[in-house]
Protein backbone atom coordinates (compact mmCIF):
# COMPACT_ATOMS: atom_id res chain seq x y z
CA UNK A 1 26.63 -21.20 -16.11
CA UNK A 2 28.11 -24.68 -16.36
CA UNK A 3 29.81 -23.73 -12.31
CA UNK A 4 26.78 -22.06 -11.10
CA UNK A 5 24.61 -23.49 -8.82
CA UNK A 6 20.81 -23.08 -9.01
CA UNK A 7 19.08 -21.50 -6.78
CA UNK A 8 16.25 -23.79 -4.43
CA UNK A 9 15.15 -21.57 -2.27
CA UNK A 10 15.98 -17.67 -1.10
CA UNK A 11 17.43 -16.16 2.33
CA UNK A 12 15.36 -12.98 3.47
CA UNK A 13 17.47 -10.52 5.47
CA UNK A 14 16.93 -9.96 9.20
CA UNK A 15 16.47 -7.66 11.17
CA UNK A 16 20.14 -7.45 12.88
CA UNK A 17 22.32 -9.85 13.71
CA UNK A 18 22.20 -9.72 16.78
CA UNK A 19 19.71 -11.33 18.68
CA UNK A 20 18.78 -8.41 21.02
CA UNK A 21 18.40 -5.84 18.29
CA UNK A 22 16.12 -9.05 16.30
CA UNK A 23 14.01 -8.74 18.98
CA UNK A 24 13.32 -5.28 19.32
CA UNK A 25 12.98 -4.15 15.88
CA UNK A 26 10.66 -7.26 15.56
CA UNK A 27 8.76 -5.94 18.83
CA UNK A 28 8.90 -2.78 16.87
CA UNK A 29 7.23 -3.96 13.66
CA UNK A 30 4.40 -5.81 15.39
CA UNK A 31 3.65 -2.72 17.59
CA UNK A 32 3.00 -1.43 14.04
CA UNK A 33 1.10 -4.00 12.62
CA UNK A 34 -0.84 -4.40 15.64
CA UNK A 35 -1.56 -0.48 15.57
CA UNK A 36 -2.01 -1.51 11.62
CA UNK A 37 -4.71 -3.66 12.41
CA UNK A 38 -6.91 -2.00 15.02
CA UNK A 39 -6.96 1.17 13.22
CA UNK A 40 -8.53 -0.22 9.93
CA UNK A 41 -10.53 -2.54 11.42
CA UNK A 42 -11.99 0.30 13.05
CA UNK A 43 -12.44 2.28 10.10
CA UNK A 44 -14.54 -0.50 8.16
CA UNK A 45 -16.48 -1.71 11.19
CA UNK A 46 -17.69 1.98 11.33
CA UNK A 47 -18.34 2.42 8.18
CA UNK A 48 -19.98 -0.90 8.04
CA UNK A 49 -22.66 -0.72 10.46
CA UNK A 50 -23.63 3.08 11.01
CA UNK A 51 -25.47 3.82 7.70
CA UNK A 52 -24.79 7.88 7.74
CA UNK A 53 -21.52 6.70 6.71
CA UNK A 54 -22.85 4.69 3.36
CA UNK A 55 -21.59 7.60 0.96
CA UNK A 56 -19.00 7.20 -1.69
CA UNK A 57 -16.41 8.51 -0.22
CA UNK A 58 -16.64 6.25 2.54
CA UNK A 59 -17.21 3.54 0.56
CA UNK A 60 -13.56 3.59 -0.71
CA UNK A 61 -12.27 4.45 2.31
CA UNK A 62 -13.78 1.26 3.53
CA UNK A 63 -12.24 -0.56 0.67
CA UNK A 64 -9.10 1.29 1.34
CA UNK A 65 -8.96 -0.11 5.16
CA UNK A 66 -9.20 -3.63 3.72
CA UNK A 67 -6.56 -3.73 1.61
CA UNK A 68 -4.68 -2.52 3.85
CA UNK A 69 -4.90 -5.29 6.21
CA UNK A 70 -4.42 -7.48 3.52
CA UNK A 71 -1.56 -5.48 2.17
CA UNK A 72 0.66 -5.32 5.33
CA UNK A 73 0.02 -8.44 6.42
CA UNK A 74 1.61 -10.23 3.47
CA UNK A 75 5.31 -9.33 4.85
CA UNK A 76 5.39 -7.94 8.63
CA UNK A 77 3.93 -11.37 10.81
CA UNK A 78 6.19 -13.17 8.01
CA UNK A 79 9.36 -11.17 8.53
CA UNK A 80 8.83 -10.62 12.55
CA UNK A 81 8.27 -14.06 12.28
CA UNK A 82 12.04 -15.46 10.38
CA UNK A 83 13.75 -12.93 12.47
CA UNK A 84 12.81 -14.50 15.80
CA UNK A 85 13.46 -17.73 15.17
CA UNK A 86 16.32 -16.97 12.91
CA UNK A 87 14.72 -19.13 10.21
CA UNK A 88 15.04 -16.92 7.16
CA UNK A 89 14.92 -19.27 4.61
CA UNK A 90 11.66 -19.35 1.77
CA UNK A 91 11.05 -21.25 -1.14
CA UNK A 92 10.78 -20.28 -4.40
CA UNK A 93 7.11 -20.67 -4.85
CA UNK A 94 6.34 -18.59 -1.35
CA UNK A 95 8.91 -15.50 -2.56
CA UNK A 96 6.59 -15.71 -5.82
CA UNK A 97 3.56 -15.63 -4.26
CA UNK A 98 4.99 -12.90 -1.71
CA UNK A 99 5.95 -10.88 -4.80
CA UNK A 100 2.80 -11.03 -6.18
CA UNK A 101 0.87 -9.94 -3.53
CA UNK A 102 2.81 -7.21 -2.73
CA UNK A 103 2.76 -6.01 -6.42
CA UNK A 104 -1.09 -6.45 -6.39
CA UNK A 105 -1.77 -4.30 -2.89
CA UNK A 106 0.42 -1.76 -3.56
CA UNK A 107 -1.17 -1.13 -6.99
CA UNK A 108 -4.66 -1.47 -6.10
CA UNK A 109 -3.58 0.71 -3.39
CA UNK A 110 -2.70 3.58 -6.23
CA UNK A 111 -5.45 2.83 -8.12
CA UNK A 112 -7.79 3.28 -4.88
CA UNK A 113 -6.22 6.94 -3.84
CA UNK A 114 -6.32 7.76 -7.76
CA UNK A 115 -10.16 6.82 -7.38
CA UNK A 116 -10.20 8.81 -3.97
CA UNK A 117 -8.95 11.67 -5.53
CA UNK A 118 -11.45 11.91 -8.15
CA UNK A 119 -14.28 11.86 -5.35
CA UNK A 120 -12.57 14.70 -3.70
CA UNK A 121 -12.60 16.53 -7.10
CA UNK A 122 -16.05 16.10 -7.85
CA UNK A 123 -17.34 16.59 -4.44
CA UNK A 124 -15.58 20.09 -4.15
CA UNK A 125 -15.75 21.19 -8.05
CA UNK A 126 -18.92 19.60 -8.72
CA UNK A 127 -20.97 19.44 -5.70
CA UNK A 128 -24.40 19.92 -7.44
CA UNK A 129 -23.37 16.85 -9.42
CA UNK A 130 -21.90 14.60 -6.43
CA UNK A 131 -24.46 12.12 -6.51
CA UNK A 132 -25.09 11.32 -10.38
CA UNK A 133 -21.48 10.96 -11.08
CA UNK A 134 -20.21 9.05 -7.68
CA UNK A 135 -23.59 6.69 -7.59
CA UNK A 136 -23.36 3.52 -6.24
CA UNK A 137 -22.84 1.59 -9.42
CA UNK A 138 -19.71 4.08 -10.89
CA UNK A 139 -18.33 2.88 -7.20
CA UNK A 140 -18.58 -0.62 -7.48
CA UNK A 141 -17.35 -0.80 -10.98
CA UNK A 142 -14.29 1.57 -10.12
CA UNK A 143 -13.22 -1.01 -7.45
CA UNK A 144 -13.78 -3.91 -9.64
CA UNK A 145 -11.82 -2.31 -12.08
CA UNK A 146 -8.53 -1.34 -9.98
CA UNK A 147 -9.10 -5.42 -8.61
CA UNK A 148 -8.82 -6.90 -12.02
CA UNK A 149 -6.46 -4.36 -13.08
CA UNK A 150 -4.14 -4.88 -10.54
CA UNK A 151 -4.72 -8.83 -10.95
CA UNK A 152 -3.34 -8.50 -14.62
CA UNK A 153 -0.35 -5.99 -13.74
CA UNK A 154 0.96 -8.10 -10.90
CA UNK A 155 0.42 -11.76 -12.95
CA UNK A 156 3.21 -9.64 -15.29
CA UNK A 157 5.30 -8.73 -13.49
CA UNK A 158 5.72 -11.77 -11.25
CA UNK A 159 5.67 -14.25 -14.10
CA UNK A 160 8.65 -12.27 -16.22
CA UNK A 161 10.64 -11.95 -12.81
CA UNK A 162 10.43 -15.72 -12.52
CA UNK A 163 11.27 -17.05 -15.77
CA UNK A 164 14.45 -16.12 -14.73
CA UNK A 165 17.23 -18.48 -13.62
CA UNK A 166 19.47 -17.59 -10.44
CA UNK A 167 22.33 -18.85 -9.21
CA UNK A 168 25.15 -18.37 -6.71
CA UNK A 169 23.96 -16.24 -4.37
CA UNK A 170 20.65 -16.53 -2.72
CA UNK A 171 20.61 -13.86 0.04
CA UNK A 172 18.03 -11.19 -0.68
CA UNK A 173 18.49 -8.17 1.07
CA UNK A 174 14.95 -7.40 1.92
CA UNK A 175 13.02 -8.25 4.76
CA UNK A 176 10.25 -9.56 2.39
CA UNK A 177 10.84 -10.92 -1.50
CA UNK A 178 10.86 -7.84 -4.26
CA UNK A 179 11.59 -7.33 -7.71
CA UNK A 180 14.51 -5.09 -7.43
CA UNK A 181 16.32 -7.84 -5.43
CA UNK A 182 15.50 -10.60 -7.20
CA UNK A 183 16.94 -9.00 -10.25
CA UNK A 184 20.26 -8.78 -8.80
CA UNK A 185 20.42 -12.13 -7.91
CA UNK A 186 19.84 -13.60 -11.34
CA UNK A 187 22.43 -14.44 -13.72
CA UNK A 188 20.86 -13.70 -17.04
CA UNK A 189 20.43 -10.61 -18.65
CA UNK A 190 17.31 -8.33 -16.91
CA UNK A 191 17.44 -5.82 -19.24
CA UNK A 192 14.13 -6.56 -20.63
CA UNK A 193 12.69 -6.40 -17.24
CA UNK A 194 13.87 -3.18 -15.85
CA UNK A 195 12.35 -2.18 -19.18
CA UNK A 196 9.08 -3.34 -18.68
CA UNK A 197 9.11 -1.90 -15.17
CA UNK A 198 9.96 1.33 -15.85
CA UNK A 199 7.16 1.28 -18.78
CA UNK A 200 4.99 0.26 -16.76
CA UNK A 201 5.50 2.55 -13.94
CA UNK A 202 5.56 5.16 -16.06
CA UNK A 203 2.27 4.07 -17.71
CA UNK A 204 0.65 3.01 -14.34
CA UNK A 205 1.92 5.17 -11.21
CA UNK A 206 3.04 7.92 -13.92
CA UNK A 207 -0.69 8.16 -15.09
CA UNK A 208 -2.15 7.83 -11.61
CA UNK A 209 0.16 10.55 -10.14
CA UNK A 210 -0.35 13.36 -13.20
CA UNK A 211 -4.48 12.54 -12.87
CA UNK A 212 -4.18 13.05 -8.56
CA UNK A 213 -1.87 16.29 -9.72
CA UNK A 214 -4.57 17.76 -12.07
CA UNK A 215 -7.61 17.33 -9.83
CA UNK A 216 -6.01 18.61 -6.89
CA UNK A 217 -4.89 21.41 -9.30
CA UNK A 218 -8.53 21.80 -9.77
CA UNK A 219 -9.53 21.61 -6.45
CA UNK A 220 -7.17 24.73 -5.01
CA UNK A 221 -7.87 26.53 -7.89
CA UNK A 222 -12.20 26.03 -6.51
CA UNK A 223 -11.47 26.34 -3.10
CA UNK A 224 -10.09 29.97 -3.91
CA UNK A 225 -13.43 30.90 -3.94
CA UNK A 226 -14.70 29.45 -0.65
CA UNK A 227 -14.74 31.70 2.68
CA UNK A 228 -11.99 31.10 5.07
CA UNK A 229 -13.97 28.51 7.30
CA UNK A 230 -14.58 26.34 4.05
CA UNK A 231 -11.44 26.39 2.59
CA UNK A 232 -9.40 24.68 5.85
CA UNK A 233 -12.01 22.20 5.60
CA UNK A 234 -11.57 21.36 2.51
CA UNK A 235 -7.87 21.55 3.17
CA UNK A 236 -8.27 19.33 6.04
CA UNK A 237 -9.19 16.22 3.90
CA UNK A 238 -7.65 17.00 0.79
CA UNK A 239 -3.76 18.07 2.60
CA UNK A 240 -3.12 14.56 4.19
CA UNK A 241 -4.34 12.88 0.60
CA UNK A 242 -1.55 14.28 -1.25
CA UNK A 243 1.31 13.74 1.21
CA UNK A 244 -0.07 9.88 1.33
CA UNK A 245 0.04 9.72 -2.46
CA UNK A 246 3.65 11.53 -2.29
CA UNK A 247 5.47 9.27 -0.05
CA UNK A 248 4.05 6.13 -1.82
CA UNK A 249 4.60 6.96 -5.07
CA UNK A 250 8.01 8.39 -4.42
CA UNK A 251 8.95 5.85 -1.98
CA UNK A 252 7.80 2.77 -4.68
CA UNK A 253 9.85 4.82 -7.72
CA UNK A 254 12.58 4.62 -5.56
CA UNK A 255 12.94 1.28 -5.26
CA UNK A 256 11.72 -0.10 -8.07
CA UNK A 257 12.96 2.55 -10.55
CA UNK A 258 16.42 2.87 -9.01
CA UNK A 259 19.44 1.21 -11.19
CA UNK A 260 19.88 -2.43 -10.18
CA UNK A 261 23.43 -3.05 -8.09
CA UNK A 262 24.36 -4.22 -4.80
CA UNK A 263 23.60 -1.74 -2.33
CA UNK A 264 23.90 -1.09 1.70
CA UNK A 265 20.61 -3.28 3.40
CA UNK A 266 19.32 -0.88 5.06
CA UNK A 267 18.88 1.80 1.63
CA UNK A 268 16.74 -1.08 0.59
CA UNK A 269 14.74 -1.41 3.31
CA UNK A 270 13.71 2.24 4.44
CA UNK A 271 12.26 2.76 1.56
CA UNK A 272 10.35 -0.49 1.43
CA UNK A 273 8.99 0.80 4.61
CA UNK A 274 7.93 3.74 3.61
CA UNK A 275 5.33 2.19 0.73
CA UNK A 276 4.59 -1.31 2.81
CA UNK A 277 4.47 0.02 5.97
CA UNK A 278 3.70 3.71 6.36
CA UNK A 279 0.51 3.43 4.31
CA UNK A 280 -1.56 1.36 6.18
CA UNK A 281 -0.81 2.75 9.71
CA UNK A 282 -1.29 6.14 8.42
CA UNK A 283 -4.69 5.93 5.95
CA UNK A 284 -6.83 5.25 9.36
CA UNK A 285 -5.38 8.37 11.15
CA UNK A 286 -5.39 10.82 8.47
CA UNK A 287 -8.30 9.91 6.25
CA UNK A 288 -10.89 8.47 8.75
CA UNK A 289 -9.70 9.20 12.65
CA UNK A 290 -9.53 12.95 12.61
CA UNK A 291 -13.09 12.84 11.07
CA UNK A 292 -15.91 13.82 13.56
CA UNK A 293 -18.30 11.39 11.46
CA UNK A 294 -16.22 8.31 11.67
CA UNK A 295 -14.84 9.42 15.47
CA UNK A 296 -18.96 9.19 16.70
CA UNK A 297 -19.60 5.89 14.88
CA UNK A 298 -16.29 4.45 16.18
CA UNK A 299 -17.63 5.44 19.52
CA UNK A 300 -21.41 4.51 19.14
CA UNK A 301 -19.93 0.50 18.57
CA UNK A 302 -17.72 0.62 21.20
CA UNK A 303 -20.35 2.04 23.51
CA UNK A 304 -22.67 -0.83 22.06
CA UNK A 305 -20.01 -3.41 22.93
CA UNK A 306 -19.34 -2.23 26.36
CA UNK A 307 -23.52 -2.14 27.21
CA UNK A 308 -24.14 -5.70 25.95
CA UNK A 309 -21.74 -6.85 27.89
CA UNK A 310 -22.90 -5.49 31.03
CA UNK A 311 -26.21 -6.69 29.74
């Protein structure tokens, strides 16, 4: 320790080192975010403003679409950003705040499709029921809950990750500040924290993932019953649900559960991808866009925009 110097500040990685390759893949990423963007903004000015779309389920789906703005924007325009101008560098007190954020998204996120899965269960297993159990105030305090939750779970996490000292090297190689890569930069002992994450995860996404497993256990096991026509409906919205909740959960355990030593750049960062990036552009698409309801109010505003205009 007495040789070491102290880290100031971190150095995210790029995308390439070249500067032609920088530019597309950052081209490439803001395609995405842009795509990101439009897609749930869509999605909660629909549900918004028509009112046959006030119903639970939309309700978190609307919730959903906001936090994933939120969520992706806290590393693409940042990371498309550095890469550009080849300006990688961030302090110490913006890679916390970027870790925290991230940690907080992407668990409210779980929390949210946990919640989403539930309202599939009761709508298909317990239709008669639907409205007593998934009433406005059960919704409300649901979200509320998964906010503070995740508020508490990322405050954690972030604060034992930065009690740490590091030293010597500073590059992380990430396009955004994580956990994982922090921990290999520090030159104490993290065995306490790989601990706690892995308890945690285990506790948290282990918990969320058996409930989602069980209800849609339940749900097949109903839809059994249903005539032909029924059952791909019920397929239809319950299908692209579980392969969201797959490749996030899978995708996070990866990274975060994975043992911590040096590894290629880009292992790191396809998986990052898949639970910071995927997500978002996908949720709009599979949960909302294919959905005749949300597909005629999406229309009906745009239609309203384009008359008003004229107007």
């Amino acid at each position: 320790m007495t040789n070491s110097t102290m880290v100031t500040e971190f150095l995210l990685e790029g995308f390439g080192n070249v500067w032609e390759l920088r530019l597309l893949n950052s081209m490439i990423f803001l395609l995405l975010y842009l795509l990101t963007l439009l897609g749930n903004f869509l999605i909660v000015t629909a549900t918004t403003f028509d009112q046959t779309l006030h119903t639970p389920m939309y309700f978190f789906l609307r919730n959903l679409s906001v936090l994933d703005i939120c969520y992706i924007s806290v590393t693409i325009p940042n990371a498309c950003v550095a890469s550009l101008t080849n300006n990688r560098t961030i302090s110490i007190a913006g890679c916390a705040t970027q870790v925290f954020l991230v940690i907080y998204f992407a668990i409210v996120e779980i929390m949210f499709l946990t919640i989403m899965a539930c309202d599939r269960y009761v709508a298909i297993c317990q239709p008669l029921n639907y409205p007593v159990i998934m009433n406005y105030q059960f919704c409300v305090k649901m979200t509320l809950t998964s906010l503070i939750s995740g508020l508490i779970y990322s405050g954690v996490h972030t604060g034992n990750t930065f009690r740490l000292p590091f030293c010597q090297s500073n590059v992380i190689h990430q396009f955004f500040c994580d956990i994982p890569s922090l921990l290999r930069l520090s030159c104490s002992d993290t065995f306490s924290n790989e601990i706690l994450i892995l308890v945690s995860a285990i506790v948290v996404c282990g918990g969320c993932f058996i409930f989602v497993a069980i209800s849609y256990i339940c749900i097949f096991s109903t839809m059994l019953k249903f005539p032909t026509g029924e059952r791909r409906k019920a397929l239809s919205t319950c299908v692209p649900h579980i392969v969201v909740v797959s490749v996030f959960l899978i995708s996070i355990a990866y990274v975060y559960l994975k043992p911590s030593v040096i590894s290629e750049t880009i292992q790191n960062i396809v998986p990052s991808v898949l639970y910071t990036i995927v997500p978002p552009l996908l949720n709009p698409i599979i949960y909302s866009l294919r959905n005749r309801q949300v597909k005629e109010a999406v229309k009906k505003i745009v239609f309203r925009k384009i008359y008003s205009r004229k107007l």
